[in-house]
Protein backbone atom coordinates (compact mmCIF):
# COMPACT_ATOMS: atom_id res chain seq x y z
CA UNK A 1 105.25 93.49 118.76
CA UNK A 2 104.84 97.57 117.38
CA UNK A 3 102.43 98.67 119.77
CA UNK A 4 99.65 100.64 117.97
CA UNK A 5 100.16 104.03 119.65
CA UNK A 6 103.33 104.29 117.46
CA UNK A 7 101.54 103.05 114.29
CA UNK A 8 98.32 105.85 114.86
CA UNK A 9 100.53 108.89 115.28
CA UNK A 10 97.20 110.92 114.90
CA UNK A 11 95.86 112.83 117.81
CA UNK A 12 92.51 112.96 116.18
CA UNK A 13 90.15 110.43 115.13
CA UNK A 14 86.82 110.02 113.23
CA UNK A 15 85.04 107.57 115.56
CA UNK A 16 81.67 105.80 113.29
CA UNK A 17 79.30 103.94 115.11
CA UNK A 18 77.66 101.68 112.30
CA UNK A 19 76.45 99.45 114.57
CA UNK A 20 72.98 100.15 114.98
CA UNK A 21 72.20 101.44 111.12
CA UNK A 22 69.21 99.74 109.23
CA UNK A 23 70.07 101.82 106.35
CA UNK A 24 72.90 103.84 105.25
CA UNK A 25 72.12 107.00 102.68
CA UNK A 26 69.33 105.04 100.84
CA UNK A 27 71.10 101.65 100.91
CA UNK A 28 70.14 98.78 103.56
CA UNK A 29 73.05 98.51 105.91
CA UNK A 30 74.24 94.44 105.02
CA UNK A 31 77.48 93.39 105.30
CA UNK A 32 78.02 94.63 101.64
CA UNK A 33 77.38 98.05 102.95
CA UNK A 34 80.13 97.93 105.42
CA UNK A 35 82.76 96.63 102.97
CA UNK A 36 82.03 99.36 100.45
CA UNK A 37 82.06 101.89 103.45
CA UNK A 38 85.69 100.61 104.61
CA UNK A 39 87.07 100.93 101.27
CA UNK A 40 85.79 105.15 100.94
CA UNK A 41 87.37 105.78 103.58
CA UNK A 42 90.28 104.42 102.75
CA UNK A 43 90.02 105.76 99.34
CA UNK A 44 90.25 109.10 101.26
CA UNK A 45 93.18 108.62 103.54
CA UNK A 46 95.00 110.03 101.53
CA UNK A 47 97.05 113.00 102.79
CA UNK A 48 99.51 113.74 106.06
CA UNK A 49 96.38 115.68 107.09
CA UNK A 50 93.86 112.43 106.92
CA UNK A 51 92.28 111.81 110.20
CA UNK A 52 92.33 107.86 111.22
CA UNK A 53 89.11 106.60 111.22
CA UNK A 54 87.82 103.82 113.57
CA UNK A 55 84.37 102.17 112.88
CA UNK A 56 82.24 99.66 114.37
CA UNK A 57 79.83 97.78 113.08
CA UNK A 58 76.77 94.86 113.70
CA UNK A 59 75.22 92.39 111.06
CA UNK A 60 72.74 89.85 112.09
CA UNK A 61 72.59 86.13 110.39
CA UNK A 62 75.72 86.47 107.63
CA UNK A 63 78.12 84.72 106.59
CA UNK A 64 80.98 86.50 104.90
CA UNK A 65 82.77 84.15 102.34
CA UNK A 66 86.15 84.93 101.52
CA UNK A 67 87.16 85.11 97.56
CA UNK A 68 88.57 81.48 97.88
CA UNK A 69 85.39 80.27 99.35
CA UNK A 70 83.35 81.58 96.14
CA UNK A 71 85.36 78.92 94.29
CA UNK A 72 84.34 75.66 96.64
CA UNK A 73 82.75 72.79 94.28
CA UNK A 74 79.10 72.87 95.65
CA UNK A 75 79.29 76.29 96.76
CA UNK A 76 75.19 76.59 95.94
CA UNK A 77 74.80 74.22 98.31
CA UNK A 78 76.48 75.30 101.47
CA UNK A 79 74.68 79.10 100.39
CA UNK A 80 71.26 77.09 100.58
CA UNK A 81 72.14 75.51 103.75
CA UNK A 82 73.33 78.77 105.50
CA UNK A 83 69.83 80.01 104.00
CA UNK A 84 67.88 77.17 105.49
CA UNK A 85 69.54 78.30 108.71
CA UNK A 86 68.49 82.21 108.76
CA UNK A 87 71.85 83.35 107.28
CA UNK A 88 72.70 85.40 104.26
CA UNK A 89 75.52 85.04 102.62
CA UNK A 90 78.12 87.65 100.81
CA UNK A 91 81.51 87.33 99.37
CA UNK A 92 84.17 90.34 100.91
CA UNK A 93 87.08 92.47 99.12
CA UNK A 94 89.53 91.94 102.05
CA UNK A 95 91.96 88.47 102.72
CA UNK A 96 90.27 85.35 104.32
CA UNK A 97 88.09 82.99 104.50
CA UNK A 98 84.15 82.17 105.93
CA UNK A 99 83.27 84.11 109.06
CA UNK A 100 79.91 84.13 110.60
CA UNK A 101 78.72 87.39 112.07
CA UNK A 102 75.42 88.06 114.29
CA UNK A 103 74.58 90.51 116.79
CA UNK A 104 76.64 88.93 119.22
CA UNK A 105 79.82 89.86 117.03
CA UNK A 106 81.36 93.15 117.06
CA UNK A 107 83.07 94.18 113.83
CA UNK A 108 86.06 97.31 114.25
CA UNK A 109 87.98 98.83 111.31
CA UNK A 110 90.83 100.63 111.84
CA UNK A 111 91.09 103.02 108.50
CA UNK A 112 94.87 104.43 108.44
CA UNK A 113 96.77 106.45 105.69
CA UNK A 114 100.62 106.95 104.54
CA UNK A 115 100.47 102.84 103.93
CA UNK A 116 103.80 103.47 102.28
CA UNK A 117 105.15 104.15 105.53
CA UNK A 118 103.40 101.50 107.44
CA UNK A 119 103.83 98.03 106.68
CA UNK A 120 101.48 95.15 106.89
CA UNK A 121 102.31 93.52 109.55
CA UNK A 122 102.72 96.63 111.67
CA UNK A 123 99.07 96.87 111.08
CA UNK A 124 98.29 93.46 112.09
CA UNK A 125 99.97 94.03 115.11
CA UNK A 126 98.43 97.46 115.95
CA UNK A 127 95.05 95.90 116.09
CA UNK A 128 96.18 93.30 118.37
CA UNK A 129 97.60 96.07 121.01
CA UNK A 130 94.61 97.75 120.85
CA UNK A 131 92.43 94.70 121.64
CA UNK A 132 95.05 93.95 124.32
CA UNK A 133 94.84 97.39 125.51
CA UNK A 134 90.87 97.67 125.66
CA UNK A 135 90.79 94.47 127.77
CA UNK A 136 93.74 94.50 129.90
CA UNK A 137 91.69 94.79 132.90
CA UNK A 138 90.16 92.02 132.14
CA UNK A 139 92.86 89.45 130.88
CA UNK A 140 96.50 89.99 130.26
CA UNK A 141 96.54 85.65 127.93
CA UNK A 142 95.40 87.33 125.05
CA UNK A 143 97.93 85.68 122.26
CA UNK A 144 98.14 85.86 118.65
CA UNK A 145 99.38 83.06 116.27
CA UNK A 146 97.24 80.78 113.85
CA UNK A 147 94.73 78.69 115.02
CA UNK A 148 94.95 76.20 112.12
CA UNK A 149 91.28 73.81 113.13
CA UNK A 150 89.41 77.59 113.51
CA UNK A 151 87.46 78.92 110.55
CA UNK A 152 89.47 81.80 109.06
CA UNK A 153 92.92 80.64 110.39
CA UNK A 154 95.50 83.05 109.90
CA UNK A 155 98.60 84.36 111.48
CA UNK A 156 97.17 87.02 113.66
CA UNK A 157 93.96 84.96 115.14
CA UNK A 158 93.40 86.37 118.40
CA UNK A 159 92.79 82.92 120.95
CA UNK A 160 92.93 82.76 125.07
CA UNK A 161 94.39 79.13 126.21
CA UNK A 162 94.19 78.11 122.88
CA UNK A 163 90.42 79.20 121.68
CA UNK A 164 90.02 81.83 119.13
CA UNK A 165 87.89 85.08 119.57
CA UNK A 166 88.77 87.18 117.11
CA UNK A 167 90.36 87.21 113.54
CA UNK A 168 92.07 89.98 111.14
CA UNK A 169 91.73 90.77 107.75
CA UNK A 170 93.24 94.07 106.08
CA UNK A 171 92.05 95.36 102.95
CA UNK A 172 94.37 98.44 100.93
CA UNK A 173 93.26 100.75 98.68
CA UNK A 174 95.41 103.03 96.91
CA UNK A 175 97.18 105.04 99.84
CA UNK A 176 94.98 103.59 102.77
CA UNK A 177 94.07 100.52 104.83
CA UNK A 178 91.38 99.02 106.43
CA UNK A 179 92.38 96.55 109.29
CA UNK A 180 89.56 94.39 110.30
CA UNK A 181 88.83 92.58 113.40
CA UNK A 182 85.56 90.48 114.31
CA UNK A 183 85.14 89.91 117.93
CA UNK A 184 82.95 87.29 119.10
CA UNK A 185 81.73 88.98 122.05
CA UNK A 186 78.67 87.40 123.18
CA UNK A 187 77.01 83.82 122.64
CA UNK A 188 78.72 81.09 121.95
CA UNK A 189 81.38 80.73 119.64
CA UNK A 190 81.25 76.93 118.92
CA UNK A 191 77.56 77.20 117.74
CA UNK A 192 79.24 79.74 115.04
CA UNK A 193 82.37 77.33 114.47
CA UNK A 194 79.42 74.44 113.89
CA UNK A 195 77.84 76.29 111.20
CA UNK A 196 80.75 77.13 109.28
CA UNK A 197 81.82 73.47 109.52
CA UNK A 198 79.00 72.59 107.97
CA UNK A 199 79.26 74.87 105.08
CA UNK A 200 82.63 73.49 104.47
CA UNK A 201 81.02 69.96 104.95
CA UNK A 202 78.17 70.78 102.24
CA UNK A 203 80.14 72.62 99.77
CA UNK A 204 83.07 70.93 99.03
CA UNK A 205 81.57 66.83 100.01
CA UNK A 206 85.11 65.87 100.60
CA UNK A 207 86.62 66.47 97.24
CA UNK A 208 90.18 67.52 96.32
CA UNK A 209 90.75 70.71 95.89
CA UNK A 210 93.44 73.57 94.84
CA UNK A 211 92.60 75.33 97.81
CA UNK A 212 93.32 74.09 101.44
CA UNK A 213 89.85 74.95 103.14
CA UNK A 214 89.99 74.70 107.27
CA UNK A 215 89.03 71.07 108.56
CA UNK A 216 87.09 73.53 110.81
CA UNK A 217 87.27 71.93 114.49
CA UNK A 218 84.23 73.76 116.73
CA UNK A 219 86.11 73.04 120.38
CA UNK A 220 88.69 75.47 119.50
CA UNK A 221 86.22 78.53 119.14
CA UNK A 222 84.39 80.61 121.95
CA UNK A 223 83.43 84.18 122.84
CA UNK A 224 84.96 86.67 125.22
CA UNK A 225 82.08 86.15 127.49
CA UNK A 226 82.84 82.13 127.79
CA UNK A 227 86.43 82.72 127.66
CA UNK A 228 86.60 85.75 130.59
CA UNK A 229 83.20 83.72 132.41
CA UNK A 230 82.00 87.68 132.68
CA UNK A 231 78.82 89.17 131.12
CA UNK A 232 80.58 90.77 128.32
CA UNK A 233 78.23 92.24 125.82
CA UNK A 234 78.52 93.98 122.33
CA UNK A 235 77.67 97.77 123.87
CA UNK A 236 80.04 97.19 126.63
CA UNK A 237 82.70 96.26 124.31
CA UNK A 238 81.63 99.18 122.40
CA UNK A 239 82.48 101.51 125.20
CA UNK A 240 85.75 99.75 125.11
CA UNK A 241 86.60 100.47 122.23
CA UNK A 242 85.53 104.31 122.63
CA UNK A 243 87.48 104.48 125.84
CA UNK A 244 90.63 103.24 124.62
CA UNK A 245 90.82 106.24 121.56
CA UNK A 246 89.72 108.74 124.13
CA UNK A 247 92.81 107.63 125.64
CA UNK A 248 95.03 108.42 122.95
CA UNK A 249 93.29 111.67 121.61
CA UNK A 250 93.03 115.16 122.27
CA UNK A 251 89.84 115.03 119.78
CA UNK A 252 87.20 112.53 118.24
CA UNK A 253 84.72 113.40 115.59
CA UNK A 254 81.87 112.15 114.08
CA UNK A 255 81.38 113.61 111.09
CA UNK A 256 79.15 111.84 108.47
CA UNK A 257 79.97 111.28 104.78
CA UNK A 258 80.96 114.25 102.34
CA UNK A 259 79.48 114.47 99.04
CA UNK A 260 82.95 113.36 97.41
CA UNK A 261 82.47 110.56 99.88
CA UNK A 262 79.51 109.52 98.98
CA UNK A 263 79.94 109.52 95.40
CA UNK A 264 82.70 106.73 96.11
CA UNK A 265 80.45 105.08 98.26
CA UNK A 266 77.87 104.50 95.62
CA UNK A 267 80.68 103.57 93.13
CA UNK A 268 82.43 101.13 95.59
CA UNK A 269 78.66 99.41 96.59
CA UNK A 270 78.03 98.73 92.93
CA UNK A 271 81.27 96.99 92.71
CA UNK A 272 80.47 94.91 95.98
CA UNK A 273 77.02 94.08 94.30
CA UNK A 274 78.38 93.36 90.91
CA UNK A 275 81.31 91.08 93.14
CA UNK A 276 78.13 88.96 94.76
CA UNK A 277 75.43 88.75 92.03
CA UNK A 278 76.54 84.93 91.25
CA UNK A 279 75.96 84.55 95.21
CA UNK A 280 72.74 86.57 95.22
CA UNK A 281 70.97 84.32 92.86
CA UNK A 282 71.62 81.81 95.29
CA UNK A 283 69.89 82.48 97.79
């Protein structure tokens, strides 16, 4: 596996902490926010010159449907039952399927440029040597293959002893990438794996379709915390994650959005908005 020091060749980073934000310039920070922030900056990686960005970022109570999902039969009525349960609900630009998020769930993008260098799977793998590396005092059983009964199976589902953590998504836009990774840090990761389930159950009632949606299986899903039995919480994972770019550069900024930047951003929000209006009106 390409470790991900060879894939961030960078010495400098732009390190954005989103994890705290209520609003972000005039918009409130959802999970639409986030996705429309991940694609500026990849908008701007654009140049040998581009600093890598890494960002984290928190969203209470949502579920984050992939594209797929937006097609399920009943899909109003798994959005009213994630309502009925505190959750709103959005539809992402990036590969996948349903993932719930709350405050016990760190999100991290990874924003790198020359993609025509890089391929996608080096990417994949990059992330998951940098979540190795960050916790490799912790745990060296950290393992990476699908874990087909999770919600959000794919290839690169991060699992100890066979119970997934973590999953990957990676979104390109012209000349840059966002790699994805939720973490599911604190609480308890079959309560999360039950409410997905139940989306699934509600929306698509059993029928046939195109699409092969996970028979979603909530003893194969846990946090770090339960996994590691150690206190592991969203900040200190946080500091993790700051510690292990520290270790790899000579220099980490924090700059905020440019104007060109945020004239994307308010371009690439409207197109997330315009993506979940059928959603929207049902909840």
């Amino acid at each position: 596996m390409k470790n991900w020091k060879d894939v961030v060749a960078h010495r400098r980073f732009r390190y954005l902490d989103h994890s705290k934000k209520s609003f972000f310039h005039g918009k409130s920070y959802t999970a639409l926010t986030s996705f429309a922030v991940d694609d500026v900056l990849s908008l701007f990686a654009y140049s040998e010159e581009a600093v890598p960005a890494v960002r984290l970022w928190v969203h209470p109570d949502t579920v984050v449907l992939g594209i797929p999902d937006s097609r399920l039969p009943y899909l109003e009525d798994g959005v009213r039952l994630l309502v009925d349960r505190g959750y709103q609900t959005i539809v992402r630009n990036s590969g996948g399927l349903a993932v719930a998020l709350d405050a016990g769930v760190l999100n991290i993008s990874l924003v790198l440029s020359d993609m025509k260098r890089i391929s996608i799977y080096d990417c994949y793998e990059a992330m998951v040597s940098f979540i190795r590396y960050i916790l490799q005092d912790l745990t060296d059983e950290i393992e990476a293959y699908e874990i087909t009964s999770s919600y959000c199976p794919g290839d690169y589902d991060l699992s100890i002893d066979g119970r997934k953590f973590a999953g990957i998504s990676q979104r390109r836009v012209k000349d840059g990438a966002a790699i994805q990774i939720y973490l599911d840090v604190e609480g308890k990761g079959r309560e999360r794996a039950r409410l997905i389930r139940d989306f699934y159950d509600v929306a698509k009632k059993g029928e046939e379709t195109k699409f092969d949606y996970p028979d979603v299986d909530p003893s194969v899903m846990a946090s770090l915390s339960e996994l590691l039995d150690v206190a592991l919480t969203v900040d200190a994972m946080k500091e993790r994650v700051l510690q292990g770019i520290r270790d790899v550069s000579d220099r980490i900024v924090t700059d905020d959005f440019s104007d060109e930047e945020l004239i994307q951003f308010e371009k690439r929000y409207e197109l997330m908005v315009k993506r979940n209006e059928d959603v929207s009106k049902m909840q």
